[in-house]
N, C-alpha and C. Protein backbone atom coordinates (compact mmCIF):
# COMPACT_ATOMS: atom_id res chain seq x y z
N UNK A 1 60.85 -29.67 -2.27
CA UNK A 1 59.48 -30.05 -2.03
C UNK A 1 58.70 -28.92 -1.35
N UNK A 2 58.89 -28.67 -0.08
CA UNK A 2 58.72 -27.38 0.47
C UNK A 2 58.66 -25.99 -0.49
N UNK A 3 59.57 -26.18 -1.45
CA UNK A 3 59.32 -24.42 -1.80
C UNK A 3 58.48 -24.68 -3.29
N UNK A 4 57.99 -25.72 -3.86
CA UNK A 4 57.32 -26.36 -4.67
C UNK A 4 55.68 -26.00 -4.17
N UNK A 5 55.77 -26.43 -2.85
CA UNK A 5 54.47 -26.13 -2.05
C UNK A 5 54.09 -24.82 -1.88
N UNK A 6 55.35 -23.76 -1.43
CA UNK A 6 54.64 -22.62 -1.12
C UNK A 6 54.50 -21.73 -2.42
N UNK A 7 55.31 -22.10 -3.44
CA UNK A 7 54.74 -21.60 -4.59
C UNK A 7 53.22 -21.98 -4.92
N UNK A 8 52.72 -23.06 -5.22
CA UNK A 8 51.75 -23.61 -5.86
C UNK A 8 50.43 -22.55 -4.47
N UNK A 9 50.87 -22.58 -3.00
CA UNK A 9 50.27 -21.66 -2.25
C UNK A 9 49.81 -20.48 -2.72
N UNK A 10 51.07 -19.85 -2.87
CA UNK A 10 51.10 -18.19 -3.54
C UNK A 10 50.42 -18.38 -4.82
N UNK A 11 50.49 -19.10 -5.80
CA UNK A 11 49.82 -19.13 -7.09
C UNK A 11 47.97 -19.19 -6.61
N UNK A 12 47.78 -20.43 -5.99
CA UNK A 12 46.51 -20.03 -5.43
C UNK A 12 46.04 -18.97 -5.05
N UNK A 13 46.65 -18.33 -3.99
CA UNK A 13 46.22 -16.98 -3.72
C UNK A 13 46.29 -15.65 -4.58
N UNK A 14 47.11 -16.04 -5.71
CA UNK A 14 47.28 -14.59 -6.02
C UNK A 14 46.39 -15.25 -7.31
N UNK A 15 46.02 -15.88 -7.41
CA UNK A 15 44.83 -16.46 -8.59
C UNK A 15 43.30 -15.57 -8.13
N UNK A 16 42.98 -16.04 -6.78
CA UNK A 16 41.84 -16.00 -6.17
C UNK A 16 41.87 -14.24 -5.76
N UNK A 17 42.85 -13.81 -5.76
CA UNK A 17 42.91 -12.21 -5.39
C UNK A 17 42.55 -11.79 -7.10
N UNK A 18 42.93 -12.16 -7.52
CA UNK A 18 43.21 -11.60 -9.15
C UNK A 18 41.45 -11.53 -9.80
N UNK A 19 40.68 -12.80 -9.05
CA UNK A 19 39.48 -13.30 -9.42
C UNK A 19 38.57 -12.59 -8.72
N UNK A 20 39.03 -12.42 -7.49
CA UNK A 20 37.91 -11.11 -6.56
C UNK A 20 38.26 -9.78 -7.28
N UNK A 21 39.26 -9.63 -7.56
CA UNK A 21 39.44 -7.69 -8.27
C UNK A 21 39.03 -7.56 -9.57
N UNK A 22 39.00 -8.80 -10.29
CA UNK A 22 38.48 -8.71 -11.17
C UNK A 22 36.47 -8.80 -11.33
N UNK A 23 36.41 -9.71 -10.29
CA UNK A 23 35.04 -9.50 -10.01
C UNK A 23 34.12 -8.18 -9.76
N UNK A 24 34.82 -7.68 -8.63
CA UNK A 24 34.72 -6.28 -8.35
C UNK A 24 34.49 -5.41 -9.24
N UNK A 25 35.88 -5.00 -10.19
CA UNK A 25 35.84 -4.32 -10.99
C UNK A 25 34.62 -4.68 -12.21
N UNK A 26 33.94 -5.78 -13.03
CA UNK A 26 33.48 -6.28 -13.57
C UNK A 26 31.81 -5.47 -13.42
N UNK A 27 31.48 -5.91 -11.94
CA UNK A 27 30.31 -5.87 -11.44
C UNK A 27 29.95 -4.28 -11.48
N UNK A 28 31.56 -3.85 -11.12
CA UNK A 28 31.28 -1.78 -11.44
C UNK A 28 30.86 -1.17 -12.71
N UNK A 29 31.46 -1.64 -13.23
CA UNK A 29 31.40 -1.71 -15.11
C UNK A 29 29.83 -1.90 -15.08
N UNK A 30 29.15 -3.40 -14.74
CA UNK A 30 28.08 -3.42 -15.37
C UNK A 30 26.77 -2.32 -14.85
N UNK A 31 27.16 -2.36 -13.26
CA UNK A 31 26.25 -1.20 -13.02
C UNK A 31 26.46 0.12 -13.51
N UNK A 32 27.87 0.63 -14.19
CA UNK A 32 27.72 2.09 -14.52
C UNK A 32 27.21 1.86 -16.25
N UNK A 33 27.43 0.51 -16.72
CA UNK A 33 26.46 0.42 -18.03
C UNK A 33 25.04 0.00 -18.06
N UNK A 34 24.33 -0.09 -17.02
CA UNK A 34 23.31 -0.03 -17.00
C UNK A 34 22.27 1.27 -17.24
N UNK A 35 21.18 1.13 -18.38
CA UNK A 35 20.67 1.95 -18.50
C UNK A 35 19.69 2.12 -17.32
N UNK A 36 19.11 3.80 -16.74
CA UNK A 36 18.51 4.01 -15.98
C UNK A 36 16.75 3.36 -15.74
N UNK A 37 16.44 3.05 -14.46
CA UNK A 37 14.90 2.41 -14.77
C UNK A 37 14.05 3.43 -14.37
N UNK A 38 13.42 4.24 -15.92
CA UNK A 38 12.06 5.14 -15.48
C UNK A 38 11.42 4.96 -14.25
N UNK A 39 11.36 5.82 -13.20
CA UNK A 39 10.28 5.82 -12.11
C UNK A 39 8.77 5.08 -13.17
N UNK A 40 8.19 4.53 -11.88
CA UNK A 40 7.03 4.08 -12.86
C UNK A 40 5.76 4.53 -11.81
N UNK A 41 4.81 5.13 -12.17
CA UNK A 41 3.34 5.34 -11.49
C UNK A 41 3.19 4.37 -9.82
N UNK A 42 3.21 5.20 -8.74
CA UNK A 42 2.68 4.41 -8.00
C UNK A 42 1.45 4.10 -7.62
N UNK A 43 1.20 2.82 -7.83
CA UNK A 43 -0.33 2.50 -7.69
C UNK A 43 -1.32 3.31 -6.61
N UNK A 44 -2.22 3.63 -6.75
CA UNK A 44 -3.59 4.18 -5.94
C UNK A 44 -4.01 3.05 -5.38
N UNK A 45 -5.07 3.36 -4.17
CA UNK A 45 -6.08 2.53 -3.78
C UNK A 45 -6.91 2.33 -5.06
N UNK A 46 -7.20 3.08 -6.21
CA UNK A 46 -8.36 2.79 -7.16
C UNK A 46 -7.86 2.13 -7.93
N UNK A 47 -6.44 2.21 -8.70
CA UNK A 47 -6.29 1.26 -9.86
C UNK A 47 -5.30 0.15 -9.30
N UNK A 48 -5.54 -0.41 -8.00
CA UNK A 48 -4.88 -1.43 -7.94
C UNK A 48 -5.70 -2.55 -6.70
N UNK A 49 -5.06 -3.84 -6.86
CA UNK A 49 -6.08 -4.66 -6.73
C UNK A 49 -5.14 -4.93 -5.09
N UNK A 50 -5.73 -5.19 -4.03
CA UNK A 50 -5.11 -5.28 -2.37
C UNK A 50 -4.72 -6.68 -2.04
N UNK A 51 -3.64 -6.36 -1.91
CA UNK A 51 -2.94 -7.92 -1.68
C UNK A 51 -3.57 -8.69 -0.61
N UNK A 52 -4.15 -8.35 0.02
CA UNK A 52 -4.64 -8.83 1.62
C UNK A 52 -6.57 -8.87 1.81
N UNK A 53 -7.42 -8.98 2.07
CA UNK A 53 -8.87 -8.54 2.44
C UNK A 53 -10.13 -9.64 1.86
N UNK A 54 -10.56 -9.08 2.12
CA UNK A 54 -11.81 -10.32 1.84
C UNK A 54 -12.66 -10.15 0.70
N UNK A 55 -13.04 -11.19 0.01
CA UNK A 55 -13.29 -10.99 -1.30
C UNK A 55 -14.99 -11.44 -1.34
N UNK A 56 -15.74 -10.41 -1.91
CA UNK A 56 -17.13 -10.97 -2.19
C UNK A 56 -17.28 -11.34 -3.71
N UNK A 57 -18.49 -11.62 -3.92
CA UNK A 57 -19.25 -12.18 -5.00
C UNK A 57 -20.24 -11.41 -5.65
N UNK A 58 -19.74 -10.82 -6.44
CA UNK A 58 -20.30 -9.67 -7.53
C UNK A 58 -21.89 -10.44 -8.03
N UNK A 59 -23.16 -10.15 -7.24
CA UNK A 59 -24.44 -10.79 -7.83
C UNK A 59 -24.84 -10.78 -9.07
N UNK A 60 -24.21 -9.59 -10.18
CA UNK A 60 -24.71 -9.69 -11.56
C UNK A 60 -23.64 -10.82 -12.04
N UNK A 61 -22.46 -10.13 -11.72
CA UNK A 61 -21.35 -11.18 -13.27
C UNK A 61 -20.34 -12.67 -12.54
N UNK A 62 -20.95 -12.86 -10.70
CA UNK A 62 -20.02 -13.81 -10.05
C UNK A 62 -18.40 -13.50 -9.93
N UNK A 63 -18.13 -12.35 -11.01
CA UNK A 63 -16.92 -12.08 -10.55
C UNK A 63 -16.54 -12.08 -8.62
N UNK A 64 -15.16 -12.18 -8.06
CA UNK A 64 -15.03 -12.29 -7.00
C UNK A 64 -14.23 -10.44 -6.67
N UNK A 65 -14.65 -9.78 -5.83
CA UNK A 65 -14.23 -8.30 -6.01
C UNK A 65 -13.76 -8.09 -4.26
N UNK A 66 -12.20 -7.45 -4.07
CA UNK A 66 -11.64 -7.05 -2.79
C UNK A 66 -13.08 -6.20 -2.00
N UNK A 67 -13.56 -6.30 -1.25
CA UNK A 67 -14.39 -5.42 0.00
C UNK A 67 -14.28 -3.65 -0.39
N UNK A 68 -12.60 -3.86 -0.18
CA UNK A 68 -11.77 -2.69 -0.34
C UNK A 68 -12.09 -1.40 -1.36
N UNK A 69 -11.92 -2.45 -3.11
CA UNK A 69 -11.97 -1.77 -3.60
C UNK A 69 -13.84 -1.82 -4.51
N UNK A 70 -14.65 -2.40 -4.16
CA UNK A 70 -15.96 -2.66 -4.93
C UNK A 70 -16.60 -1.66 -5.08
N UNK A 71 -17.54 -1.50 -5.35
CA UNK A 71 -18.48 -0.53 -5.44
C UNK A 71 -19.95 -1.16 -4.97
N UNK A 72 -20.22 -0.66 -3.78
CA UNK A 72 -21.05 -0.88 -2.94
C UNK A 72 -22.61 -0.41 -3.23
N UNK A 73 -23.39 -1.01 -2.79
CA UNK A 73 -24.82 -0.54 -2.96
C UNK A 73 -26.15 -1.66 -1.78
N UNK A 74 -26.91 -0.88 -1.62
CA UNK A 74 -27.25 -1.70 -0.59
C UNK A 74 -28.77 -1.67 -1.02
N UNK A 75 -28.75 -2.87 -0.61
CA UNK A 75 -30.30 -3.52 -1.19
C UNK A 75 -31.05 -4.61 -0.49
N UNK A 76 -32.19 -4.07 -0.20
CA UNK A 76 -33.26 -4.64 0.75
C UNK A 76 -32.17 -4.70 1.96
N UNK A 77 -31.89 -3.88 2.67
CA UNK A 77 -30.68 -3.78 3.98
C UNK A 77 -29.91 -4.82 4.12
N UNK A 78 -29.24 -5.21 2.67
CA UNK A 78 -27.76 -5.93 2.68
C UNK A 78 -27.15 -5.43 1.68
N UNK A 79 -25.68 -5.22 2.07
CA UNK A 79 -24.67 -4.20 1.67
C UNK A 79 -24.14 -5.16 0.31
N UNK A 80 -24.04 -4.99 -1.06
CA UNK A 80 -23.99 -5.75 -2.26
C UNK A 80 -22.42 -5.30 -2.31
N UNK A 81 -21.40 -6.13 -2.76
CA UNK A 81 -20.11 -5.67 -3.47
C UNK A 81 -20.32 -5.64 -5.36
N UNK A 82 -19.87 -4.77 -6.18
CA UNK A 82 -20.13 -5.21 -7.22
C UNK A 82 -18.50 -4.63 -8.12
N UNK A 83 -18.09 -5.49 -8.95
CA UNK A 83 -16.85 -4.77 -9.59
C UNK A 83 -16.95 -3.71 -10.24
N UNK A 84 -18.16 -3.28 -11.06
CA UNK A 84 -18.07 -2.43 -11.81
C UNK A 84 -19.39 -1.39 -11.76
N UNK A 85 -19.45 -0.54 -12.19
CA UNK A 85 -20.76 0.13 -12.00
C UNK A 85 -21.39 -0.49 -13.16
N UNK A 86 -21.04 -1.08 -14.30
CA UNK A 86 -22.01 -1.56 -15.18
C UNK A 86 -22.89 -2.62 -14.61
N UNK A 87 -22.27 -3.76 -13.79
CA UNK A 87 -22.93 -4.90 -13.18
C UNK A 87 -23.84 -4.16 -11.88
N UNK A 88 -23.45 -3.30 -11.21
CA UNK A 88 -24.03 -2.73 -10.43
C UNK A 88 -25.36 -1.82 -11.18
N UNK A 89 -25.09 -1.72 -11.90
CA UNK A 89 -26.33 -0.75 -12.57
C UNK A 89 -27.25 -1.98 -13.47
N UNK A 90 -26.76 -3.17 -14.18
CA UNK A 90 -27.57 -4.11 -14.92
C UNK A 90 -28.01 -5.31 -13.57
N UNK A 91 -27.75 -5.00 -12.05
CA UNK A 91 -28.70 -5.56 -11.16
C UNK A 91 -29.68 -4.87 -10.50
N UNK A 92 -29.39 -3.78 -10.41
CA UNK A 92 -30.56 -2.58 -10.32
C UNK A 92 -31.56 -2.73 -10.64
N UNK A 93 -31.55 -2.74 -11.96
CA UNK A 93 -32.20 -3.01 -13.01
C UNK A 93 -32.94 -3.93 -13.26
N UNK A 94 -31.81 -5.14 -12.85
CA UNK A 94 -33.46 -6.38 -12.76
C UNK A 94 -33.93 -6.36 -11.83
N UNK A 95 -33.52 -5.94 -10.46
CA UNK A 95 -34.62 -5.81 -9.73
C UNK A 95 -35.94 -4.85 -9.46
N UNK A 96 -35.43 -3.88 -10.60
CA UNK A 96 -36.87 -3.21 -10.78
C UNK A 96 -38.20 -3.56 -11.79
N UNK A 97 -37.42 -5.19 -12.40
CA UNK A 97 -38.62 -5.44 -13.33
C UNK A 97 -39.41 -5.80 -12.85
C-alpha cells in the first residue's frame, strides 16, 4: 500500500516537472520564432491626439478639439480653438461679411 503511494507520488511529480520543462522549453521556441516587430514612428505633439486636457468647441464645424493641439485665433478678445485651419479660415470669413 505504502509503496503503491509513493509511486503514484513520484509519478505526479515527475509528470509536473516534465510539464514545467516542457513549458519552458516551448515558450523559448515560440519567442525565437517570432518574427521581429518594425520600430514604428513615435508620435509628435502634432500628429497625435493628448490623452489628458481640456477640450473646446470648434465655432465653425462643433467639432470638440484638445486646447493642446488646436489652432488658435483670437477674436473680438476671446481666444477661439479651431481643428483645422480650413474651419478657422471659413469663420474668419463669415465674420467679415
Amino acid at each position: 500500500m505504502f509503496r503503491a503511494l509513493f509511486e503514484l507520488l513520484l509519478t505526479v511529480i515527475a509528470i509536473l516537472f516534465f510539464r514545467t520543462v516542457m513549458g519552458i522549453i516551448v515558450k523559448g521556441f515560440g519567442q525565437a520564432m517570432r518574427q521581429p516587430v518594425p520600430p514604428q514612428d513615435t508620435p509628435t505633439a502634432s500628429n497625435s491626439a493628448p490623452r489628458t486636457g481640456e477640450l473646446k468647441k470648434d465655432p465653425a464645424c462643433g467639432t470638440y478639439i484638445a486646447t493642446e493641439t488646436s489652432i488658435k485665433e483670437k477674436v473680438g478678445g476671446e481666444i477661439l480653438h479651431f481643428c483645422s485651419r480650413e474651419c478657422r479660415d471659413k469663420y474668419v470669413a463669415s465674420l467679415a461679411r
